[in-house]
PDB file of N, CA and C in Angstrom:
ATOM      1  N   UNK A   1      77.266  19.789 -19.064  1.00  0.00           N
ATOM      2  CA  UNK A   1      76.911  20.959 -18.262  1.00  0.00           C
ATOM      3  C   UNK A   1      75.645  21.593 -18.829  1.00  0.00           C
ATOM      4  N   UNK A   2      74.618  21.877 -18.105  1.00  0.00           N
ATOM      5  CA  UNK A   2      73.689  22.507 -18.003  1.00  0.00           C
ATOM      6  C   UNK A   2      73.873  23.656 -18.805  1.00  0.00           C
ATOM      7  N   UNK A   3      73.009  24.263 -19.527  1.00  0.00           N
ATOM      8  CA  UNK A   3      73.044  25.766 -20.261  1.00  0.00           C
ATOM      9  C   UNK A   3      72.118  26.842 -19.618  1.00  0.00           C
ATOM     10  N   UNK A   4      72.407  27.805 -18.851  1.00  0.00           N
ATOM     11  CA  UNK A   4      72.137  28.655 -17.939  1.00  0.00           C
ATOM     12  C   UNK A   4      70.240  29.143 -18.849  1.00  0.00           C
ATOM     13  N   UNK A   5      69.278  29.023 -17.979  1.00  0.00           N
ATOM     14  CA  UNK A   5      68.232  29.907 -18.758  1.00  0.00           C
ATOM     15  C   UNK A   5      68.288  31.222 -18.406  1.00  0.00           C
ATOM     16  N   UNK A   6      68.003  31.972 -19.480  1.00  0.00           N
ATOM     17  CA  UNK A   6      67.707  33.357 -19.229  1.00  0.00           C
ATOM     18  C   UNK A   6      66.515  34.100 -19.363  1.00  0.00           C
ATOM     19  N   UNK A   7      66.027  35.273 -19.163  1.00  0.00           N
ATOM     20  CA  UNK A   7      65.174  36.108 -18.804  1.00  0.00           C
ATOM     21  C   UNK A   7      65.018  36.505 -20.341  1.00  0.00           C
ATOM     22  N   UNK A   8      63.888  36.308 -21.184  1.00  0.00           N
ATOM     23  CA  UNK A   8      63.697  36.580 -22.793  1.00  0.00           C
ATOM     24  C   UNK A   8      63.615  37.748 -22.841  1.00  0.00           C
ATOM     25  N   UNK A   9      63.426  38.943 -21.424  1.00  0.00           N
ATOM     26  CA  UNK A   9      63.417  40.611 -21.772  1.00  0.00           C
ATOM     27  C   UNK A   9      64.568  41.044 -22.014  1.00  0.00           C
ATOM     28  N   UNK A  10      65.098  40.849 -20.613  1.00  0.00           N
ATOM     29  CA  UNK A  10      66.666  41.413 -20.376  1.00  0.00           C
ATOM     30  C   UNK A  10      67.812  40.840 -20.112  1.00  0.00           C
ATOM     31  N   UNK A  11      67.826  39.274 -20.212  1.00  0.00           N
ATOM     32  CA  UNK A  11      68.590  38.412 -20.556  1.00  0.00           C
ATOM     33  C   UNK A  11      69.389  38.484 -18.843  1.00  0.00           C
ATOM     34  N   UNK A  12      68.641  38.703 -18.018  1.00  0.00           N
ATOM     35  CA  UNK A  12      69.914  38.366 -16.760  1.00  0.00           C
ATOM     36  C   UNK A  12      69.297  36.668 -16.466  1.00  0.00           C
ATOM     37  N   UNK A  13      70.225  36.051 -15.868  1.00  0.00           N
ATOM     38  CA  UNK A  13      70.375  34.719 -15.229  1.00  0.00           C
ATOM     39  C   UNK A  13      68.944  34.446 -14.683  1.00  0.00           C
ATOM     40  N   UNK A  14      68.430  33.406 -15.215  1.00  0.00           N
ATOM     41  CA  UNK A  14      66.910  33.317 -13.932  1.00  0.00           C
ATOM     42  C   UNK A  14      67.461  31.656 -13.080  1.00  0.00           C
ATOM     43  N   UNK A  15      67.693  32.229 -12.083  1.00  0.00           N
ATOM     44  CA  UNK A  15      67.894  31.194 -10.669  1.00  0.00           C
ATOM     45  C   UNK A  15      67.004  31.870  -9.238  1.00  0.00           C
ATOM     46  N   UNK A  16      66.812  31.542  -8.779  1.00  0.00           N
ATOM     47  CA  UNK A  16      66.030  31.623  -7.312  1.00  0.00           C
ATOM     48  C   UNK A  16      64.510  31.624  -7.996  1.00  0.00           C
ATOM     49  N   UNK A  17      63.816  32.383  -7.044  1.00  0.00           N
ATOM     50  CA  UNK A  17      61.984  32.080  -6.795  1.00  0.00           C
ATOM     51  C   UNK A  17      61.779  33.278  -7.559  1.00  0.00           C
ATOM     52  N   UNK A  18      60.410  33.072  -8.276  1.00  0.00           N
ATOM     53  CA  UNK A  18      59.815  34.070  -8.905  1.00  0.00           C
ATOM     54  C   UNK A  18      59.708  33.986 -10.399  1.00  0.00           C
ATOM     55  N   UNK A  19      60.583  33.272 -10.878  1.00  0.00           N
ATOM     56  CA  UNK A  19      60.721  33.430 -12.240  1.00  0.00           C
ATOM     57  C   UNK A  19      59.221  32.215 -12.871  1.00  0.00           C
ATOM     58  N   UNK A  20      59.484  32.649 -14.088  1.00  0.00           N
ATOM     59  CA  UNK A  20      58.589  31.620 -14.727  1.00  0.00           C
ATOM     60  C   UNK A  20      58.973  31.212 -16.439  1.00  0.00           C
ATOM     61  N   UNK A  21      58.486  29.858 -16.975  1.00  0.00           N
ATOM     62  CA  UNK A  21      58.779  29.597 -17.976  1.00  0.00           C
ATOM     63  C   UNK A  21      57.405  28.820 -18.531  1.00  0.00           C
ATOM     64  N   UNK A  22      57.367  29.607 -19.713  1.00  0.00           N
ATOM     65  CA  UNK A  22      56.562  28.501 -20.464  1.00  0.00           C
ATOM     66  C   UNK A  22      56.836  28.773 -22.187  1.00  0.00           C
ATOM     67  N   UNK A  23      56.196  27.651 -22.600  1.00  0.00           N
ATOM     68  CA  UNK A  23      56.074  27.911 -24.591  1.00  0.00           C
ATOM     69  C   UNK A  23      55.516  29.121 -24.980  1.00  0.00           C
ATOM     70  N   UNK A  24      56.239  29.536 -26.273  1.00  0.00           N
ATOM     71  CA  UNK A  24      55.884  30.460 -27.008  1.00  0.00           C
ATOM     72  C   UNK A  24      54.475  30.086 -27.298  1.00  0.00           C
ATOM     73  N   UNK A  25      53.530  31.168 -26.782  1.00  0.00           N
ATOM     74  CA  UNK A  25      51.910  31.360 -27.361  1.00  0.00           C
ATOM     75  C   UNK A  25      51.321  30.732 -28.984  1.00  0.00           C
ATOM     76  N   UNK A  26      52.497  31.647 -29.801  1.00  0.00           N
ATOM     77  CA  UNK A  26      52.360  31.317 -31.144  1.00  0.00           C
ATOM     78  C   UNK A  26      52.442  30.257 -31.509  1.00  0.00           C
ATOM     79  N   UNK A  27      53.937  29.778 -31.174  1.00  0.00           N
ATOM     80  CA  UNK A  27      54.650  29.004 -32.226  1.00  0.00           C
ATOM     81  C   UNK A  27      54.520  27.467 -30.881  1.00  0.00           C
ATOM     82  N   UNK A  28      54.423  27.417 -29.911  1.00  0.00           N
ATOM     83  CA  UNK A  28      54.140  26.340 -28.764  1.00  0.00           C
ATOM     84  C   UNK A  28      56.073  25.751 -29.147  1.00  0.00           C
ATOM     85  N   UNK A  29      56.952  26.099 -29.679  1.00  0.00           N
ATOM     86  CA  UNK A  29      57.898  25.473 -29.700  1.00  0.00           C
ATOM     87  C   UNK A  29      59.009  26.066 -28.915  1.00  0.00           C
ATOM     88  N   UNK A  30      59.167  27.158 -28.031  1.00  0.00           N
ATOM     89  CA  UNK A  30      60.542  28.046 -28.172  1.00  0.00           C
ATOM     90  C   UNK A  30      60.121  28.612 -26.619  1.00  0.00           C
ATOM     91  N   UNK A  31      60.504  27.778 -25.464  1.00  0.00           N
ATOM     92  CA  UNK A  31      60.503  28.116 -24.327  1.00  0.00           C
ATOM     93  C   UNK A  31      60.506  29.405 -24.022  1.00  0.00           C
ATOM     94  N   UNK A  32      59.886  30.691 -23.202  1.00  0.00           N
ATOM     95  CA  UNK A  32      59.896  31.702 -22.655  1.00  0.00           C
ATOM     96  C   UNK A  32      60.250  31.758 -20.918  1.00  0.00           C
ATOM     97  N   UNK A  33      61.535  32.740 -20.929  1.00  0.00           N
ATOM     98  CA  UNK A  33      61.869  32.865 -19.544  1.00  0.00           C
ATOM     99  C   UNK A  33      61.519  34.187 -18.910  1.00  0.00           C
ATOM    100  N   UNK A  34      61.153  34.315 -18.092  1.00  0.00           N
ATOM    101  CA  UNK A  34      60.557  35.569 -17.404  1.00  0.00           C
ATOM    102  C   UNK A  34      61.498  35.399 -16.242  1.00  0.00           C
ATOM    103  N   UNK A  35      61.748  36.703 -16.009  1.00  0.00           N
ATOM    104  CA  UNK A  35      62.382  37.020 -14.368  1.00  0.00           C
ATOM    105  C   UNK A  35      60.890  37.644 -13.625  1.00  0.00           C
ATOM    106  N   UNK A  36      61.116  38.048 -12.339  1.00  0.00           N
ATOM    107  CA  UNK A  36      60.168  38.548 -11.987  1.00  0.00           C
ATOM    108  C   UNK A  36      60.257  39.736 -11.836  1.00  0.00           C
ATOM    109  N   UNK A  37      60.975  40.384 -12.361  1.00  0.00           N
ATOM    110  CA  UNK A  37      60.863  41.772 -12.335  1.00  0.00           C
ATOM    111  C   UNK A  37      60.458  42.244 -13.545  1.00  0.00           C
ATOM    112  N   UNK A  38      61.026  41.641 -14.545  1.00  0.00           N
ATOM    113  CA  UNK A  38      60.037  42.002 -15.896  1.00  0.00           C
ATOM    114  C   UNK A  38      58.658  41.107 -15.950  1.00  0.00           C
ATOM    115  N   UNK A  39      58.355  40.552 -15.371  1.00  0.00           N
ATOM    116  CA  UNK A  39      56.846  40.169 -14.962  1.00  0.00           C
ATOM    117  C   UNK A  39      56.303  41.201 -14.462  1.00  0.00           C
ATOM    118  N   UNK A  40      56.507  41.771 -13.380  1.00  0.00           N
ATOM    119  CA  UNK A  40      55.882  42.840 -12.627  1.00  0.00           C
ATOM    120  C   UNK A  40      56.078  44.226 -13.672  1.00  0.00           C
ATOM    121  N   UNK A  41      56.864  44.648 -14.320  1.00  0.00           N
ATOM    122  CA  UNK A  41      56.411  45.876 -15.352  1.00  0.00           C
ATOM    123  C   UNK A  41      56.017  45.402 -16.441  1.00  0.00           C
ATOM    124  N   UNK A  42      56.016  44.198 -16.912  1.00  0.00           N
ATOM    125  CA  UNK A  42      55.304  43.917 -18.248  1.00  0.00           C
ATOM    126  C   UNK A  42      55.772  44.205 -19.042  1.00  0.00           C
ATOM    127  N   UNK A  43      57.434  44.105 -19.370  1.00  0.00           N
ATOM    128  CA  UNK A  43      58.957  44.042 -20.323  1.00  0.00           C
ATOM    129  C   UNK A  43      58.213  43.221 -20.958  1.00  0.00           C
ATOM    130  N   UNK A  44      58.209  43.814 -22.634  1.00  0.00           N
ATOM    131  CA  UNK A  44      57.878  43.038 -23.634  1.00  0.00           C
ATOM    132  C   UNK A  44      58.884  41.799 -23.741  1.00  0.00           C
ATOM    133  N   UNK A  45      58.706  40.916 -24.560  1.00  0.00           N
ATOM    134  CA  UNK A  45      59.832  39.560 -24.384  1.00  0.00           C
ATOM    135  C   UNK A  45      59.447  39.523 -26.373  1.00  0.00           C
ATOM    136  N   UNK A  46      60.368  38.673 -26.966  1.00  0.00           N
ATOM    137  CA  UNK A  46      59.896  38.273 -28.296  1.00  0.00           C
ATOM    138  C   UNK A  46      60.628  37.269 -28.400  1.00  0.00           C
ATOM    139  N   UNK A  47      59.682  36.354 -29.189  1.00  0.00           N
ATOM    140  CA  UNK A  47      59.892  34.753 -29.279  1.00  0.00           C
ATOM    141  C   UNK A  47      61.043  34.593 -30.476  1.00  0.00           C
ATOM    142  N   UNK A  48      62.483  34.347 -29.941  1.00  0.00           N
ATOM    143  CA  UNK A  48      63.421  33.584 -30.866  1.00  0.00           C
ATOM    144  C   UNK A  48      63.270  32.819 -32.163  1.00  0.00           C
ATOM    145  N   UNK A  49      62.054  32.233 -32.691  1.00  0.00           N
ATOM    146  CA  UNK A  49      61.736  31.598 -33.274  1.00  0.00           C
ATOM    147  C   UNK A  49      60.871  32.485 -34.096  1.00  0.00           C
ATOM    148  N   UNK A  50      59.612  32.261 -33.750  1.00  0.00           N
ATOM    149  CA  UNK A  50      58.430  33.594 -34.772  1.00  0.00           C
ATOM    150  C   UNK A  50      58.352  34.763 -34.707  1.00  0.00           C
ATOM    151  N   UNK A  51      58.866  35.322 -33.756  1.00  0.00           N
ATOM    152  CA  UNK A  51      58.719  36.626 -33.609  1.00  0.00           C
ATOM    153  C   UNK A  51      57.763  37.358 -32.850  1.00  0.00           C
ATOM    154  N   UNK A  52      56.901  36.169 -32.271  1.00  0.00           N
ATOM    155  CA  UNK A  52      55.883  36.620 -31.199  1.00  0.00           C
ATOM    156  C   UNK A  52      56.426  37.633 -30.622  1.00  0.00           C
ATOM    157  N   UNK A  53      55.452  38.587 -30.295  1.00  0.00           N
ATOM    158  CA  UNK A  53      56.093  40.090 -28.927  1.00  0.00           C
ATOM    159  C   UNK A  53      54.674  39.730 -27.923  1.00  0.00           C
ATOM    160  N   UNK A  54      55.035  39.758 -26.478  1.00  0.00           N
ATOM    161  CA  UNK A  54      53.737  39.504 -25.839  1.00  0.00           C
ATOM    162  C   UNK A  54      54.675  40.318 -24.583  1.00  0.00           C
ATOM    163  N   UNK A  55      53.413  40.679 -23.554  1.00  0.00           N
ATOM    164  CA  UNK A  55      54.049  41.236 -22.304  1.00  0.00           C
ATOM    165  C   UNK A  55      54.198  40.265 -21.443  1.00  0.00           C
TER     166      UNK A  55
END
């Protein structure tokens, strides 16, 4: 079974349109999930791994 991704701000479920994912800036190792609502206010997120903080 699949392991649900989540939103790295506010941790709700990211399923449907809008969302986005990519590598941590810093560290290029530690996937980042965005919903689109913390996209649109610019909810800080911080990278699991290094500690990156980016909007």
């Amino acid at each position: 079974m699949a392991k649900d991704k989540i939103c790295s701000s506010c941790g709700k479920r990211l399923v449907g349109h809008g969302n986005t994912f990519f590598k941590c800036p810093k560290c290029g190792s530690t996937e980042v999930g965005r919903c689109d609502q913390c996209r649109d206010q610019s909810v800080s997120y911080e990278c699991g791994k290094c500690g990156f903080v980016g909007p």
